[in-house]
N, C-alpha and C. Protein backbone atom coordinates (compact mmCIF):
# COMPACT_ATOMS: atom_id res chain seq x y z
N UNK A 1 94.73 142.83 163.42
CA UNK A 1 93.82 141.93 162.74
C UNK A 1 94.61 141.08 161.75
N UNK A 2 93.94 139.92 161.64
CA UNK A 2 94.97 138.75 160.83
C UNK A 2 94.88 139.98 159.12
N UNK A 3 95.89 139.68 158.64
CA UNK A 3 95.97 140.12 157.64
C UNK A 3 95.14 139.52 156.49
N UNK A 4 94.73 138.18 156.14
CA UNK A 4 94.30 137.71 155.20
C UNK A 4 92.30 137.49 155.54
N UNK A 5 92.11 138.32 157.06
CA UNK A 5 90.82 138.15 157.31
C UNK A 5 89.97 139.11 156.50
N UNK A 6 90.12 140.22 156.18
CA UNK A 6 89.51 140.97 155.17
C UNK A 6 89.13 140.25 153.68
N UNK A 7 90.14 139.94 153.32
CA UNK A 7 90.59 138.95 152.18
C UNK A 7 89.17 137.93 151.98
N UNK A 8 89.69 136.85 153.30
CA UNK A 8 88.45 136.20 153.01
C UNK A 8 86.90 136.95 153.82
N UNK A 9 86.82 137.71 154.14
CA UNK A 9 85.70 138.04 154.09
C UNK A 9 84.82 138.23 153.39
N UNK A 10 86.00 139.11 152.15
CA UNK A 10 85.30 139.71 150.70
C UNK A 10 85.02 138.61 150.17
N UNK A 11 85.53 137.49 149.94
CA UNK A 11 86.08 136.36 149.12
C UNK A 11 84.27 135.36 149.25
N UNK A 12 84.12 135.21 150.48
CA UNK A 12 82.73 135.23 151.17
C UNK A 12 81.66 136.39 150.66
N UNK A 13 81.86 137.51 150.77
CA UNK A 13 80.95 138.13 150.40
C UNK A 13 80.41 138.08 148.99
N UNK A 14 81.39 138.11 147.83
CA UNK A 14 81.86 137.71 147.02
C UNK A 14 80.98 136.66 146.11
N UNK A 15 80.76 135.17 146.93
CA UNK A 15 80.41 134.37 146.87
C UNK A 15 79.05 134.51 147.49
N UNK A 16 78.43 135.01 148.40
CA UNK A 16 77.29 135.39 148.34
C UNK A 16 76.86 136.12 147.56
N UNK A 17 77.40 137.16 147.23
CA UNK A 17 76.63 138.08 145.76
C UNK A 17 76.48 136.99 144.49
N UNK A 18 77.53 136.26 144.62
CA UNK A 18 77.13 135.89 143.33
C UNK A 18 76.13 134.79 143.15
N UNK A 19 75.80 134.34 144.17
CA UNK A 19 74.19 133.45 144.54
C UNK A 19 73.39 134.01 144.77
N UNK A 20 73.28 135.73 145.14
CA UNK A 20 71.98 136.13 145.26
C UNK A 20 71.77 136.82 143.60
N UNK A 21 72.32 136.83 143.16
CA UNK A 21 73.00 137.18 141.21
C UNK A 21 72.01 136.24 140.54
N UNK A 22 72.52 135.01 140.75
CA UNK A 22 71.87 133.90 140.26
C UNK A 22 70.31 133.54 140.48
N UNK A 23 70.17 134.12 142.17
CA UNK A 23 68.90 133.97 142.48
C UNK A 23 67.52 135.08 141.61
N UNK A 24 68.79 136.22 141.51
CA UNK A 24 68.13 137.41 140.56
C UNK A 24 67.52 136.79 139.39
N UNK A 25 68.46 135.99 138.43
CA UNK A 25 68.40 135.50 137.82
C UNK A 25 67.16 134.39 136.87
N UNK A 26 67.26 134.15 138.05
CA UNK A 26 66.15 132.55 138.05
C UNK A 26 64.92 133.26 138.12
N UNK A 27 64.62 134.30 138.82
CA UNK A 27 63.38 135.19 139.35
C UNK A 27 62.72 135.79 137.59
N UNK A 28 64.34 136.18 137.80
CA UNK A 28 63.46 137.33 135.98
C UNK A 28 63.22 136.49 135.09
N UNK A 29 64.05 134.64 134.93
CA UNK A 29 63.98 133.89 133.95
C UNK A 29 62.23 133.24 133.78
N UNK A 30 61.83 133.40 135.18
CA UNK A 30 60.01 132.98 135.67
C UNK A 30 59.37 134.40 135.15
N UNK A 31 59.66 135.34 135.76
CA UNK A 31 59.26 136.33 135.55
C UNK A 31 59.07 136.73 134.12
N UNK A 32 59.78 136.46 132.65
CA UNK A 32 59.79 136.23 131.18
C UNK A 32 58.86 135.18 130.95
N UNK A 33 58.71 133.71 131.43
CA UNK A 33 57.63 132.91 131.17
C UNK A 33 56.53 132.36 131.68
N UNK A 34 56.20 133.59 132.65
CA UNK A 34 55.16 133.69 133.44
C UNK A 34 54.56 135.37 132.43
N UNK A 35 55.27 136.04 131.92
CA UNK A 35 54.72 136.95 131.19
C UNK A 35 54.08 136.14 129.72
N UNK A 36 54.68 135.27 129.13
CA UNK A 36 54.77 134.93 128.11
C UNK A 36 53.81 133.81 127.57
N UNK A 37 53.46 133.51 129.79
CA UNK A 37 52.38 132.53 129.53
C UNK A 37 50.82 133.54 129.61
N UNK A 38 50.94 134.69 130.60
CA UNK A 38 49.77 135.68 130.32
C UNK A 38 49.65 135.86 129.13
N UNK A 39 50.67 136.17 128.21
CA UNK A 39 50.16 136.72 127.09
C UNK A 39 49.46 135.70 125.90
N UNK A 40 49.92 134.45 126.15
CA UNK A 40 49.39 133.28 125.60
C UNK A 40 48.07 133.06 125.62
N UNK A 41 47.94 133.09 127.08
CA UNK A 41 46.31 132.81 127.90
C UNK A 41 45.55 134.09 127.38
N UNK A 42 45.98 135.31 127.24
CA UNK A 42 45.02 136.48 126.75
C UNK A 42 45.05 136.02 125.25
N UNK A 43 45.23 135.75 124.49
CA UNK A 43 45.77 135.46 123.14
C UNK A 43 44.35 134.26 122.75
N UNK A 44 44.27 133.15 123.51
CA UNK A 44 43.52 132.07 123.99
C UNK A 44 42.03 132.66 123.91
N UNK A 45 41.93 133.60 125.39
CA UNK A 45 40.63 134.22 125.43
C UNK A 45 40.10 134.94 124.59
N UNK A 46 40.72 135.36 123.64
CA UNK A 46 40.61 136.41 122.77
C UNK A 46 39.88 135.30 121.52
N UNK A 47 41.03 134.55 121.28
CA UNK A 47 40.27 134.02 119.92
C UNK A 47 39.10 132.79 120.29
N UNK A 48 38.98 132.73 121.72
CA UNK A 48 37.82 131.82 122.32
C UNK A 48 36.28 132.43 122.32
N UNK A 49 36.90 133.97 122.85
CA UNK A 49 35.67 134.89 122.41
C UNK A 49 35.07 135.16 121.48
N UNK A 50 35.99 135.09 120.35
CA UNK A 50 36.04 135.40 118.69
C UNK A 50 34.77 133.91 118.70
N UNK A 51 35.53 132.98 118.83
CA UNK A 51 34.58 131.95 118.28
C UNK A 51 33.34 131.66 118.62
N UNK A 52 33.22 132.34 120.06
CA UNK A 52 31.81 131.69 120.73
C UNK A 52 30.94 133.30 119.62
N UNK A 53 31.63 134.36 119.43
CA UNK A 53 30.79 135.31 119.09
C UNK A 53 30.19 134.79 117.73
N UNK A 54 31.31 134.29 116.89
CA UNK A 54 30.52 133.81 115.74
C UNK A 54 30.17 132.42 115.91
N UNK A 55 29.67 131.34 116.63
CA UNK A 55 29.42 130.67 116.72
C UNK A 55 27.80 131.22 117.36
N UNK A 56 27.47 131.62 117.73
CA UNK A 56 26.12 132.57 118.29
C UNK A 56 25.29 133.29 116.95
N UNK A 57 26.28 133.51 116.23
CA UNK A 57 25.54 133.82 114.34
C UNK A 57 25.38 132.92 113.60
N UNK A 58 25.78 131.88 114.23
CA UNK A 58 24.87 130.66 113.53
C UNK A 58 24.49 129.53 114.13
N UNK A 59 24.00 128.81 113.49
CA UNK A 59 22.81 127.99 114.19
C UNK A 59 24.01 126.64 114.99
N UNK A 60 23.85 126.67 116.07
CA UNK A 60 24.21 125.78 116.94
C UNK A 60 23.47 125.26 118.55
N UNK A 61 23.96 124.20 118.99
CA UNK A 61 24.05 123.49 120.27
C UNK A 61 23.98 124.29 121.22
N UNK A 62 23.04 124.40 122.24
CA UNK A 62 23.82 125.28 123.65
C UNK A 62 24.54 124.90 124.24
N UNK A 63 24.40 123.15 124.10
CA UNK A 63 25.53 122.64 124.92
C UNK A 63 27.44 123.25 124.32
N UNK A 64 26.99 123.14 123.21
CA UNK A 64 28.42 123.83 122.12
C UNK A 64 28.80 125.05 123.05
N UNK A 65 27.77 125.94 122.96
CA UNK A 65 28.30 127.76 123.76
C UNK A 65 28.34 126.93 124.89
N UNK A 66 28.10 126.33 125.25
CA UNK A 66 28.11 126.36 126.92
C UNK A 66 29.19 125.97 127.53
N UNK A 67 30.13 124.72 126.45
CA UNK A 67 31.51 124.19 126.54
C UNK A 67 32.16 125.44 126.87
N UNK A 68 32.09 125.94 125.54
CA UNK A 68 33.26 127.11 124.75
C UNK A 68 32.83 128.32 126.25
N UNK A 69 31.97 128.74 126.71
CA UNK A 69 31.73 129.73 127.81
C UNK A 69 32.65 129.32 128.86
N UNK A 70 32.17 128.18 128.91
CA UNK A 70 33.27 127.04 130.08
C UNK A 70 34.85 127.05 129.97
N UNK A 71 35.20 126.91 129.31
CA UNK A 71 36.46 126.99 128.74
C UNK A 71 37.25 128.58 128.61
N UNK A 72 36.33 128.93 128.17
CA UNK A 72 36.82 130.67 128.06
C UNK A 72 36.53 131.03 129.61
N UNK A 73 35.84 130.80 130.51
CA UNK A 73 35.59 131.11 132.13
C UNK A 73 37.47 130.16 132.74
N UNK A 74 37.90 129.07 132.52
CA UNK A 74 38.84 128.36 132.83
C UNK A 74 40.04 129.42 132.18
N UNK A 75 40.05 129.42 131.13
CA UNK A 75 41.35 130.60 130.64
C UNK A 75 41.42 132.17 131.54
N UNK A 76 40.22 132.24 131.77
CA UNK A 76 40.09 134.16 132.61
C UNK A 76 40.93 133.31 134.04
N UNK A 77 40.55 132.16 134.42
CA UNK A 77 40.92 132.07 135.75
C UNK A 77 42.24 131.82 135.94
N UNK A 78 42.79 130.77 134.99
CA UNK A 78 44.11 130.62 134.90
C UNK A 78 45.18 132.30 134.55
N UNK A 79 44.73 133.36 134.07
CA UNK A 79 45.32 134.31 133.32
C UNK A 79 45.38 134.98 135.11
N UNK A 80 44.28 135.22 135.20
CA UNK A 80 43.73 136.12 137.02
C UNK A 80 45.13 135.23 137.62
N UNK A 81 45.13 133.69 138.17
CA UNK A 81 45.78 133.14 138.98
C UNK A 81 47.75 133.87 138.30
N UNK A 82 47.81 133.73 137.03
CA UNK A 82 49.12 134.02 136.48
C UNK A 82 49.21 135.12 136.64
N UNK A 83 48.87 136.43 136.42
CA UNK A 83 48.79 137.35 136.97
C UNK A 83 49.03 137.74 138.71
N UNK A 84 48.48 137.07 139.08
CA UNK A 84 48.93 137.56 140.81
C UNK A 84 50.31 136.92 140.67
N UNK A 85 50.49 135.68 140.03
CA UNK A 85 52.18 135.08 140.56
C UNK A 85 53.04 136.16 140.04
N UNK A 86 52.21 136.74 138.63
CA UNK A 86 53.56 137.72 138.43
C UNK A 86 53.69 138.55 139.18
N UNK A 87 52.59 139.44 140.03
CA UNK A 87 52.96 140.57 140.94
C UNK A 87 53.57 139.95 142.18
N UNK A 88 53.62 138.54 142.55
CA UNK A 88 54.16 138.07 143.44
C UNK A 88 55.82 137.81 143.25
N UNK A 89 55.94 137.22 141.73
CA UNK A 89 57.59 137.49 141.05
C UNK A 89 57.74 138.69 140.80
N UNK A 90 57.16 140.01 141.14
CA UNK A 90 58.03 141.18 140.97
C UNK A 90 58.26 141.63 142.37
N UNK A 91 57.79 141.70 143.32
CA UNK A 91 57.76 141.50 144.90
C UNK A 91 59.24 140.83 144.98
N UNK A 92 59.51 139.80 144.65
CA UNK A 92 60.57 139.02 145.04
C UNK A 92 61.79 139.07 144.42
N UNK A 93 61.44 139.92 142.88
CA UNK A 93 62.59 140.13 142.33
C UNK A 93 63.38 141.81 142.70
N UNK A 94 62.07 142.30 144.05
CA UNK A 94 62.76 143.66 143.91
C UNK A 94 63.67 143.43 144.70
N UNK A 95 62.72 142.34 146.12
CA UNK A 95 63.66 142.31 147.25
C UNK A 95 64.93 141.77 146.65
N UNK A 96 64.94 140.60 145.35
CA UNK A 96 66.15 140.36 145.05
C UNK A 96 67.62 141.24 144.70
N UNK A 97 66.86 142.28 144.00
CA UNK A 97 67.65 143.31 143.59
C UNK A 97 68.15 143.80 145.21
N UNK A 98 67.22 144.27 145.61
CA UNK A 98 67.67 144.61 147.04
C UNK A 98 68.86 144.27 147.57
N UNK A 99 68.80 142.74 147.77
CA UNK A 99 69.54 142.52 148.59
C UNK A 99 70.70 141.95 147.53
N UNK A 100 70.60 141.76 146.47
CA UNK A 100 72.01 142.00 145.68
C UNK A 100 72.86 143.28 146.12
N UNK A 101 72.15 144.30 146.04
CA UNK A 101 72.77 145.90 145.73
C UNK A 101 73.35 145.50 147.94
N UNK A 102 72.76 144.90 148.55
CA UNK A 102 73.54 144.96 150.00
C UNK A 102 74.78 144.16 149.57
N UNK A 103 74.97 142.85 149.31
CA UNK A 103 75.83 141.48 149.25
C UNK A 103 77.03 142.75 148.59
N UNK A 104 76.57 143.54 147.19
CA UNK A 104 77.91 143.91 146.56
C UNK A 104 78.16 145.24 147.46
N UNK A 105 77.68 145.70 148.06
CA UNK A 105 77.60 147.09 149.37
C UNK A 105 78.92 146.01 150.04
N UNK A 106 78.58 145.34 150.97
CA UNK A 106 79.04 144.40 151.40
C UNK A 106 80.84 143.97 151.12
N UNK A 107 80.39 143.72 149.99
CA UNK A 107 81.85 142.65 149.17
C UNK A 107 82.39 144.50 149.08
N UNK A 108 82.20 145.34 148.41
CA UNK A 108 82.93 146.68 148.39
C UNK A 108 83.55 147.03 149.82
N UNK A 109 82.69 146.78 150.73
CA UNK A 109 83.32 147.34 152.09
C UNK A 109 84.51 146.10 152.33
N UNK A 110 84.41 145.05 152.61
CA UNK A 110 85.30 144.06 152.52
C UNK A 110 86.71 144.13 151.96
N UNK A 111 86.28 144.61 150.38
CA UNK A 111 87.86 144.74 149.75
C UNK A 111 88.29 145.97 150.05
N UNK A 112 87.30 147.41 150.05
CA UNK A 112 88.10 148.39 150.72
C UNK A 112 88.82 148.30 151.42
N UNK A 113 88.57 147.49 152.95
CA UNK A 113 89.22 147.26 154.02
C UNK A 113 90.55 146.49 153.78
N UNK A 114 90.46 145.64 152.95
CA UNK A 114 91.52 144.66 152.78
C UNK A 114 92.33 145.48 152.02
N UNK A 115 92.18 146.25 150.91
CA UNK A 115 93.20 147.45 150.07
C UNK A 115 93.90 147.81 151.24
N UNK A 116 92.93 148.77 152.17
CA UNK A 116 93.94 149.57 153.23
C UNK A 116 94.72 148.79 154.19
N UNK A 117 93.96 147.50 154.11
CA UNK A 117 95.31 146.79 155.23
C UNK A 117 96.37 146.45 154.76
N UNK A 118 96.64 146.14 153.33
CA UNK A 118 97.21 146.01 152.22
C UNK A 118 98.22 147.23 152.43
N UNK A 119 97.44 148.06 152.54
CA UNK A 119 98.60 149.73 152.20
C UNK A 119 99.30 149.44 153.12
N UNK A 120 98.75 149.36 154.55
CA UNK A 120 99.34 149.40 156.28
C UNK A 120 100.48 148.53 155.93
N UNK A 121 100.26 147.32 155.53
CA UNK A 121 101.70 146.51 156.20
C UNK A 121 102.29 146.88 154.97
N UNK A 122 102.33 147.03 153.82
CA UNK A 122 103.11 147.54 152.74
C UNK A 122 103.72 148.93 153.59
N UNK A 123 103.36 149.60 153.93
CA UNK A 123 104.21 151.19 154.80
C UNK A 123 104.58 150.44 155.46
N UNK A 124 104.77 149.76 156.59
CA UNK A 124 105.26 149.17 157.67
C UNK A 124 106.42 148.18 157.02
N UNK A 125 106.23 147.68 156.00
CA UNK A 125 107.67 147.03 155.76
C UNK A 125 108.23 147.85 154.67
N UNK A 126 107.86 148.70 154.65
CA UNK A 126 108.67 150.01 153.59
C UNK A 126 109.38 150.96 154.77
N UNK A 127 108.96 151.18 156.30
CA UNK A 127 109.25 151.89 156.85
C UNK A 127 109.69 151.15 157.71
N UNK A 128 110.34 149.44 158.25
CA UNK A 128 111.40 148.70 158.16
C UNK A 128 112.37 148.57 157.61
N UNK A 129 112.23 148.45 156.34
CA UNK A 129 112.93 148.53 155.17
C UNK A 129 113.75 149.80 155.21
N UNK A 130 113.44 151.10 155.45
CA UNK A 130 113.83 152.29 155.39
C UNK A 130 114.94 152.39 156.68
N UNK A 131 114.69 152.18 158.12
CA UNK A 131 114.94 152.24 159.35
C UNK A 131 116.29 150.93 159.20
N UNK A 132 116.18 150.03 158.26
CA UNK A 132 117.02 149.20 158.16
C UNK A 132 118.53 149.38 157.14
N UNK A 133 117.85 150.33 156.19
CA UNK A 133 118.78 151.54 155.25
C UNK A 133 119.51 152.24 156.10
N UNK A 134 118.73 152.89 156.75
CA UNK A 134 119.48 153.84 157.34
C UNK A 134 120.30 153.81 158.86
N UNK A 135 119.89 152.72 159.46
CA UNK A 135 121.15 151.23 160.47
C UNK A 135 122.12 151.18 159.97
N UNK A 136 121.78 150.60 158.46
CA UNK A 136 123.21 149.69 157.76
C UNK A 136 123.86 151.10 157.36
N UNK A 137 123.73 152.08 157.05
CA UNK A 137 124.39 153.34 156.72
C UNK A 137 125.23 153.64 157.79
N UNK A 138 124.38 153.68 158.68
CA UNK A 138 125.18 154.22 160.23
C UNK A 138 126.26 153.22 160.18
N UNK A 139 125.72 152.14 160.56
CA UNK A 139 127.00 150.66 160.53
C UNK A 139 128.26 151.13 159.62
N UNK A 140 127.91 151.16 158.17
CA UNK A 140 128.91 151.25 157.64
C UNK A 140 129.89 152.58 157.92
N UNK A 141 129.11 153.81 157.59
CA UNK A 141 129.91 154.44 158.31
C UNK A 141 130.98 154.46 159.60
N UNK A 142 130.04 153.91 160.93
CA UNK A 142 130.62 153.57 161.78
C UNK A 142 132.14 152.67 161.63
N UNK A 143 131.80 152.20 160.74
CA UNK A 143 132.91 150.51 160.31
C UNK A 143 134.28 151.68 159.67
N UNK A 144 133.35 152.42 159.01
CA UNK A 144 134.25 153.38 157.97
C UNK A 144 135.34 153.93 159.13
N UNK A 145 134.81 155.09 160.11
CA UNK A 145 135.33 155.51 160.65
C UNK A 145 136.31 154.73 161.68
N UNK A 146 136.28 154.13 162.25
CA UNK A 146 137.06 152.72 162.69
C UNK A 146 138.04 152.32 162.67
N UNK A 147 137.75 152.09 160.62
CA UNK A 147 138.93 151.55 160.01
C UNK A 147 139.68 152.58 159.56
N UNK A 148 139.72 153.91 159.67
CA UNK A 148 140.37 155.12 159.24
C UNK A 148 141.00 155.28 160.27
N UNK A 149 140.40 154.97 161.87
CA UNK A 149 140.89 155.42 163.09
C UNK A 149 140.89 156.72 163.25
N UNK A 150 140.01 156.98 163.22
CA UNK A 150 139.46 158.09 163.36
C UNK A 150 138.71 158.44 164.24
N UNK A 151 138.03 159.05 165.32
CA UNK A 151 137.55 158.95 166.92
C UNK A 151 136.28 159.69 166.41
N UNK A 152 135.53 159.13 167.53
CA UNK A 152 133.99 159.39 167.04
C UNK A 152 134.07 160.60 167.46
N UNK A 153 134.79 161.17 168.17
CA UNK A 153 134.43 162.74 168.68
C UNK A 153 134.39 164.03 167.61
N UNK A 154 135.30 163.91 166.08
CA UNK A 154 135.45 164.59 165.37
C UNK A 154 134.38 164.42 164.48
């Protein structure tokens, strides 16, 4: 196998984790102001209720309660509608997590592989390297004995 194909595999994988990271990201950043807008909108209904209650202890318009009923019915619906998006942004932020925890599964198996191919040709030119020691040893010796005149038989 090409030696530098592991390499870029991870390098790729890598680069996908770190866009599905980002995608994580963006999810929880909605997911914070989609909470922040529920809690606004309950906040809303609350002191909308407050008012129509004391607005009912004293002398007023029906058309008046009938706005303010109106309005407080528009906030329950908007809060209901924000509410499902959030259970719909936690749906999407699990799969996000999900498939983060694969991409870096992924990029880990990648560089594992590339470490050990790493080791392989590192032994292989250590055990060249070695086989080439121990040639040039013979050689020299050989050269040694030669020049002593000395016969290979002894």
């Amino acid at each position: 196998m090409n030696a530098k194909r592991w390499s870029k595999l991870e390098q790729i994988a890598r680069d996908t984790r770190d866009k599905q990271r980002e995608n994580l990201l963006e999810l929880q950043r909605k997911h914070t102001a989609q909470s922040a807008r529920i809690e606004q909108l309950s906040q809303l209904h609350k002191d909308y209720s407050v008012r129509l209650s004391v607005l009912g202890q004293s002398p007023h318009s029906p058309q008046q309660a009938c706005h303010i009923r109106e309005f407080i019915n528009r906030i329950y619906e908007l809060k209901c509608s924000s509410e499902k998006h959030l259970t719909t942004l936690n749906k999407a932020i699990s799969a996000a997590q999900a498939a983060l925890t694969s991409k870096e599964h992924d990029r880990l198996k990648f560089e594992v592989l590339d470490k050990k191919l790493q080791d392989r040709v590192q032994q292989h030119e250590q055990a060249l390297e070695q086989k080439a020691c121990e040639a040039s040893g013979v050689n020299q010796y050989l050269r040694q004995k030669i020049a002593n005149g000395t016969s290979f038989a002894s």
